[in-house]
Protein backbone atom coordinates (compact mmCIF):
# COMPACT_ATOMS: atom_id res chain seq x y z
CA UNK A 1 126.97 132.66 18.67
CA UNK A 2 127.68 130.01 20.72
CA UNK A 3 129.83 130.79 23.93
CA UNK A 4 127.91 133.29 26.61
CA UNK A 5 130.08 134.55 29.46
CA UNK A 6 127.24 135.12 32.60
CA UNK A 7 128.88 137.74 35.13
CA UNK A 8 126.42 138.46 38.81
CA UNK A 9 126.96 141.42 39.79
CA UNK A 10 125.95 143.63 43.06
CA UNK A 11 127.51 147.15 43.34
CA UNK A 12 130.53 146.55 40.40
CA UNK A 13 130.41 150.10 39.17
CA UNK A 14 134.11 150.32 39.21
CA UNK A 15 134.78 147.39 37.39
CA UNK A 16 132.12 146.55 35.14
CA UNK A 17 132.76 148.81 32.54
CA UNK A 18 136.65 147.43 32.05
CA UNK A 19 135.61 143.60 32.31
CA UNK A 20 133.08 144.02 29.80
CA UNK A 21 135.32 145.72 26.93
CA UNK A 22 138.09 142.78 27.89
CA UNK A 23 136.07 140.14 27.30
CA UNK A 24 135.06 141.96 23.94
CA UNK A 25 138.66 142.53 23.07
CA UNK A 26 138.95 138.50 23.31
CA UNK A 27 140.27 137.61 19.97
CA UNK A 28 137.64 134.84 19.99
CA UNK A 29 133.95 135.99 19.94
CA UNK A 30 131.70 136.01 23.12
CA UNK A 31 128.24 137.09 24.22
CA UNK A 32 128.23 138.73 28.02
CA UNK A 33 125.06 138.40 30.12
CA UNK A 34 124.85 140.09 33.16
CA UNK A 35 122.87 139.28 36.31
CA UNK A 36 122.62 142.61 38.60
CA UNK A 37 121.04 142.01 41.82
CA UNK A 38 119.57 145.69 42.20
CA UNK A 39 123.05 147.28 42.56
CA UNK A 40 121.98 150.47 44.55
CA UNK A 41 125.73 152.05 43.16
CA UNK A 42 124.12 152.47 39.59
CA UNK A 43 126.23 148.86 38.09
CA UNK A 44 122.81 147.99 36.10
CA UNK A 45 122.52 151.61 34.73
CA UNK A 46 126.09 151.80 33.54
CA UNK A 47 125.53 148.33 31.42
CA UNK A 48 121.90 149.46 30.18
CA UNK A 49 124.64 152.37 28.28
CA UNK A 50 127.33 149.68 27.21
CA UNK A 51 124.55 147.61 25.18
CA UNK A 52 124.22 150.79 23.04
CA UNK A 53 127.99 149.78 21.99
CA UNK A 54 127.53 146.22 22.22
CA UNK A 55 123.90 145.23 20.94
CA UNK A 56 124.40 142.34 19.69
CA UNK A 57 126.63 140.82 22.46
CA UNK A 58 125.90 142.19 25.69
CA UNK A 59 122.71 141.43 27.61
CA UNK A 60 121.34 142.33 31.03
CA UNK A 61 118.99 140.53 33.63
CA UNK A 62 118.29 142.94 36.13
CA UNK A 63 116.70 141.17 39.55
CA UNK A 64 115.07 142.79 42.44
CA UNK A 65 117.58 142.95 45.45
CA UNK A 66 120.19 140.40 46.85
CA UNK A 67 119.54 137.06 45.77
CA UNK A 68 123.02 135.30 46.18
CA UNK A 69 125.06 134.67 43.23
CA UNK A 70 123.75 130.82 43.19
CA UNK A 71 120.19 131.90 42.43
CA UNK A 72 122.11 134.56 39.71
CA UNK A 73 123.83 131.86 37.95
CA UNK A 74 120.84 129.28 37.69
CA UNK A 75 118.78 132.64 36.16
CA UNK A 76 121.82 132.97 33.59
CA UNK A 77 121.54 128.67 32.99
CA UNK A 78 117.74 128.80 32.25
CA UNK A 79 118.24 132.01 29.83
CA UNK A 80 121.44 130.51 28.05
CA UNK A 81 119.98 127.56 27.79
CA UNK A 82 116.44 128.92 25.93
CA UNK A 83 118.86 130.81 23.16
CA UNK A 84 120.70 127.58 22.88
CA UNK A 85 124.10 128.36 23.49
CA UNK A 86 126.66 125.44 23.58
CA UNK A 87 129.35 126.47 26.03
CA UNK A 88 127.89 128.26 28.93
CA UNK A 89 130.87 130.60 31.07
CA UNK A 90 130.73 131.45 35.13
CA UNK A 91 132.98 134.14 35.53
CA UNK A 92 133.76 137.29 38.49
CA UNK A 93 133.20 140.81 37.39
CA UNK A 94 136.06 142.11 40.04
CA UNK A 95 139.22 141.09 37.48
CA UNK A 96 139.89 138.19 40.06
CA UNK A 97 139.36 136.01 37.12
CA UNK A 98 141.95 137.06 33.62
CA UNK A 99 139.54 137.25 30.84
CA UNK A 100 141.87 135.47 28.50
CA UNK A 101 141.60 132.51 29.86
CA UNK A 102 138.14 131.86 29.21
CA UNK A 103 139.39 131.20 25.60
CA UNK A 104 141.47 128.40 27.25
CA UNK A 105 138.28 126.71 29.31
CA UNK A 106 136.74 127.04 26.00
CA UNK A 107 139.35 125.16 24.43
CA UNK A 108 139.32 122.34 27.57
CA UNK A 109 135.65 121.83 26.48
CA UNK A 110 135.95 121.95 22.47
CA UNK A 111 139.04 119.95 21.80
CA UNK A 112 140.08 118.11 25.25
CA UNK A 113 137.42 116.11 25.81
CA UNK A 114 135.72 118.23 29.13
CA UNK A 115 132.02 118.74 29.86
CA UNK A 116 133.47 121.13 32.60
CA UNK A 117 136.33 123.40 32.49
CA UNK A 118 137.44 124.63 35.60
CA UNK A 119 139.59 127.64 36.45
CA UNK A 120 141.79 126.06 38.74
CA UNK A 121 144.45 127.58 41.83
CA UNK A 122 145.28 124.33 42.94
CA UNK A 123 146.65 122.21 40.40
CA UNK A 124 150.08 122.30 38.71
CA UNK A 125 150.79 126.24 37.25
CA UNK A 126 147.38 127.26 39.43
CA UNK A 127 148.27 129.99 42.27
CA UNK A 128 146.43 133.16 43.63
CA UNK A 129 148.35 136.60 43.90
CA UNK A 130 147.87 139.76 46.39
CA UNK A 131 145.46 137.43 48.76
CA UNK A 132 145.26 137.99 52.30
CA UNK A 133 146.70 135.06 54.34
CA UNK A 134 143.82 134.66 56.04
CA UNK A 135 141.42 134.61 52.79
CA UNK A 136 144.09 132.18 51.45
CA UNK A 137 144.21 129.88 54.52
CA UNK A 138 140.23 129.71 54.02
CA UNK A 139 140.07 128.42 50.70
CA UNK A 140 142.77 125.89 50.32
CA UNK A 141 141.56 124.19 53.72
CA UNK A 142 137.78 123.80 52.06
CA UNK A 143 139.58 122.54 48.67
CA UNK A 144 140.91 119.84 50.88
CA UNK A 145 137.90 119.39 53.16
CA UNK A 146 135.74 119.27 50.28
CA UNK A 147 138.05 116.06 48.74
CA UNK A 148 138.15 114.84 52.19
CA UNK A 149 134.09 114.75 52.67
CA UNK A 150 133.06 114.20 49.05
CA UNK A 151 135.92 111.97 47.14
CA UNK A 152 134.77 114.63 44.43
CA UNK A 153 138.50 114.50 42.32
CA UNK A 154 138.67 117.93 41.51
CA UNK A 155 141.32 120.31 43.74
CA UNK A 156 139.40 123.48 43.29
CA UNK A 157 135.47 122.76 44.00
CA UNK A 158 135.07 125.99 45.00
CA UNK A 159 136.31 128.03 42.38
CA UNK A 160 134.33 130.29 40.33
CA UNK A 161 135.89 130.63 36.98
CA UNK A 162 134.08 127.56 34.89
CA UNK A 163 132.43 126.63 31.35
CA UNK A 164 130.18 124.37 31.17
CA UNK A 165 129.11 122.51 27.73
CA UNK A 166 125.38 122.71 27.38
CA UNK A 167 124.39 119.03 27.60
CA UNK A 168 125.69 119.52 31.81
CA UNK A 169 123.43 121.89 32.48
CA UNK A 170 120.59 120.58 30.38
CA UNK A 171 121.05 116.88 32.72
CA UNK A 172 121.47 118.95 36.09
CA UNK A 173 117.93 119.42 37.57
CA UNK A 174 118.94 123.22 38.37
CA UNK A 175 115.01 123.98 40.00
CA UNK A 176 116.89 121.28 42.64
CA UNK A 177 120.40 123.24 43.91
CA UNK A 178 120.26 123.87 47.23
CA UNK A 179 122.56 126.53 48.01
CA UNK A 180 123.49 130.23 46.78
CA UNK A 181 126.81 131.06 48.57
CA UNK A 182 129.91 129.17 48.77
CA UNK A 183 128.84 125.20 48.45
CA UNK A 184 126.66 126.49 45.50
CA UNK A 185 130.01 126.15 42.99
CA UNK A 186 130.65 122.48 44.94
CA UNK A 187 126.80 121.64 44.88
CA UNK A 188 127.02 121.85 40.84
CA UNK A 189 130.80 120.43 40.51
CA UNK A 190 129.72 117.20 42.53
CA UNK A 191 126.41 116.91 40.89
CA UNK A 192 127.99 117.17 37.13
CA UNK A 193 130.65 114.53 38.59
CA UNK A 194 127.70 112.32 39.89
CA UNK A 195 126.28 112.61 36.56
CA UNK A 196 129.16 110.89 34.71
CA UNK A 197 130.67 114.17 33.37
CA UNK A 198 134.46 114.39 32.94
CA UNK A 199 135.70 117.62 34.83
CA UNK A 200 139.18 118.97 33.68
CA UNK A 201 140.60 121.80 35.56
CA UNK A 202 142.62 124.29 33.95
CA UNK A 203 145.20 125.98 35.56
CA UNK A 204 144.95 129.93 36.27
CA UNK A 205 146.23 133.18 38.16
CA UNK A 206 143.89 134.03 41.03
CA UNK A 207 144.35 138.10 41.20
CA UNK A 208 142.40 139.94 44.55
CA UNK A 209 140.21 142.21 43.53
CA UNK A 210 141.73 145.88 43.01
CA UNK A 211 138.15 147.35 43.08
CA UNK A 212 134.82 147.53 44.90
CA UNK A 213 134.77 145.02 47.91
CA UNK A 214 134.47 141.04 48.54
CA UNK A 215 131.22 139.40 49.09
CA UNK A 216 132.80 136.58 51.34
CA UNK A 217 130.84 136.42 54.86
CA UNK A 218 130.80 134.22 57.91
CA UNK A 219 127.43 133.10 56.80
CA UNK A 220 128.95 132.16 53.38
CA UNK A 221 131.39 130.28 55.17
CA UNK A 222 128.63 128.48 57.23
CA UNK A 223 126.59 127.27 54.22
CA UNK A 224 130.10 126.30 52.48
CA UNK A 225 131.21 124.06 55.96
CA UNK A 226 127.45 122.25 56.38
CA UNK A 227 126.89 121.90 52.79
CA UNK A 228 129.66 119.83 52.01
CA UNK A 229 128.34 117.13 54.35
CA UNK A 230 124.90 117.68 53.29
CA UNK A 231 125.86 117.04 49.82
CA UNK A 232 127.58 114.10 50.16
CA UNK A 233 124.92 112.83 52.98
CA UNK A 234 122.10 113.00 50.87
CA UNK A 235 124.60 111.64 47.97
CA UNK A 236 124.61 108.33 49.89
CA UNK A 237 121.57 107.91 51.35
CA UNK A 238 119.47 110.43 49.44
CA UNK A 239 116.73 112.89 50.50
């Protein structure tokens, strides 16, 4: 097998189930590794049942307490990476992110000449649906900002919905990403793009979560706003 789909997860009892039979439903064939940070709502327990179904394909990191889903995802990198899979997936557990189109990232990586595929609301046939004003507001003024600050030519540096080809995240020094919220998803766009990688985005349908809650917080926010101009800061003058 060669394409693993990495899903954090903190309290995602009422989704996790679903998102882990549609990404088995896929048509194409995926592994699913999930990162649970300690989920006091039982999310670990209810995958430790699923990989009597799936035992082949479904896998299970279990961490102790809130790490922040940048710490998650470099944990999911290192263990992808030691069972040498080739296209490595970021995806949300909460159904914000459509399941089917991971087979088109795939594809944006395989056959069109990406290192990075990236989910994208902002380009051409991109949009979000059932978001709050206020949540929207937020996130296409930091796709901008984040152009503005970094040059970085990618429209949605935040996003969350990405696959990476192996040889990125082999180059990236991942021991040496700074941040776990927000600017964690910019922090490893900008440092792929530093690298010389070619970054496609991929259009998709951003869908609100239906169940369970959002982890956005003003402190989120915060690291998202500074770290920006820390990237690019240390970018042009180093450390």
């Amino acid at each position: 097998m060669e394409k693993l789909v990495i899903i954090p997860t903190y309290n995602e009892k009422d989704n996790i189930r679903q998102i882990i039979g549609a990404v088995f439903s896929l048509q194409q064939a995926f592994h699913v590794l999930i990162v649970d940070d300690g989920s006091p709502d039982g999310t670990g327990g209810i995958v430790k049942e699923l990989q009597a179904q799936y035992p082949e394909q479904l896998f299970l990191e279990e961490r102790k307490g809130k790490l922040g889903l940048g710490t998650a995802y470099i944990h999911g990198f290192k263990w992808a990476l030691a069972r040498g899979y080739q296209y490595i997936f970021e995806m949300d557990a909460d159904f914000s992110h459509n399941p089917a189109d991971l087979v088109r990232l795939h594809h944006a990586c395989a056959h069109e000449g990406a290192d990075l595929a990236v989910g994208s609301r902002y380009v051409k046939g991109g949009k979000t649906e059932n978001w709050p004003w206020d949540r929207a507001v937020l996130s296409y003024g930091a796709s901008i900002y984040v152009r503005f600050i970094t040059w970085m030519p990618v429209r949605d540096a935040t996003a969350g919905f990405v696959c990476y080809k192996k040889a990125v995240l082999e180059k990236i020094e991942l021991d040496k990403i700074q941040f776990v919220g927000y600017a964690f998803q910019i922090e490893m766009k900008f440092t792929a793009w530093k690298l010389g990688f070619t970054i496609k985005e991929v259009p998709i349908t951003f869908i609100d979560r239906k169940e369970g809650y959002s982890k956005m917080s003003k402190g989120i926010v915060k690291e998202g706003i500074l770290g920006v101009l820390k990237i690019q800061w240390q970018s042009l003058f180093g450390k």
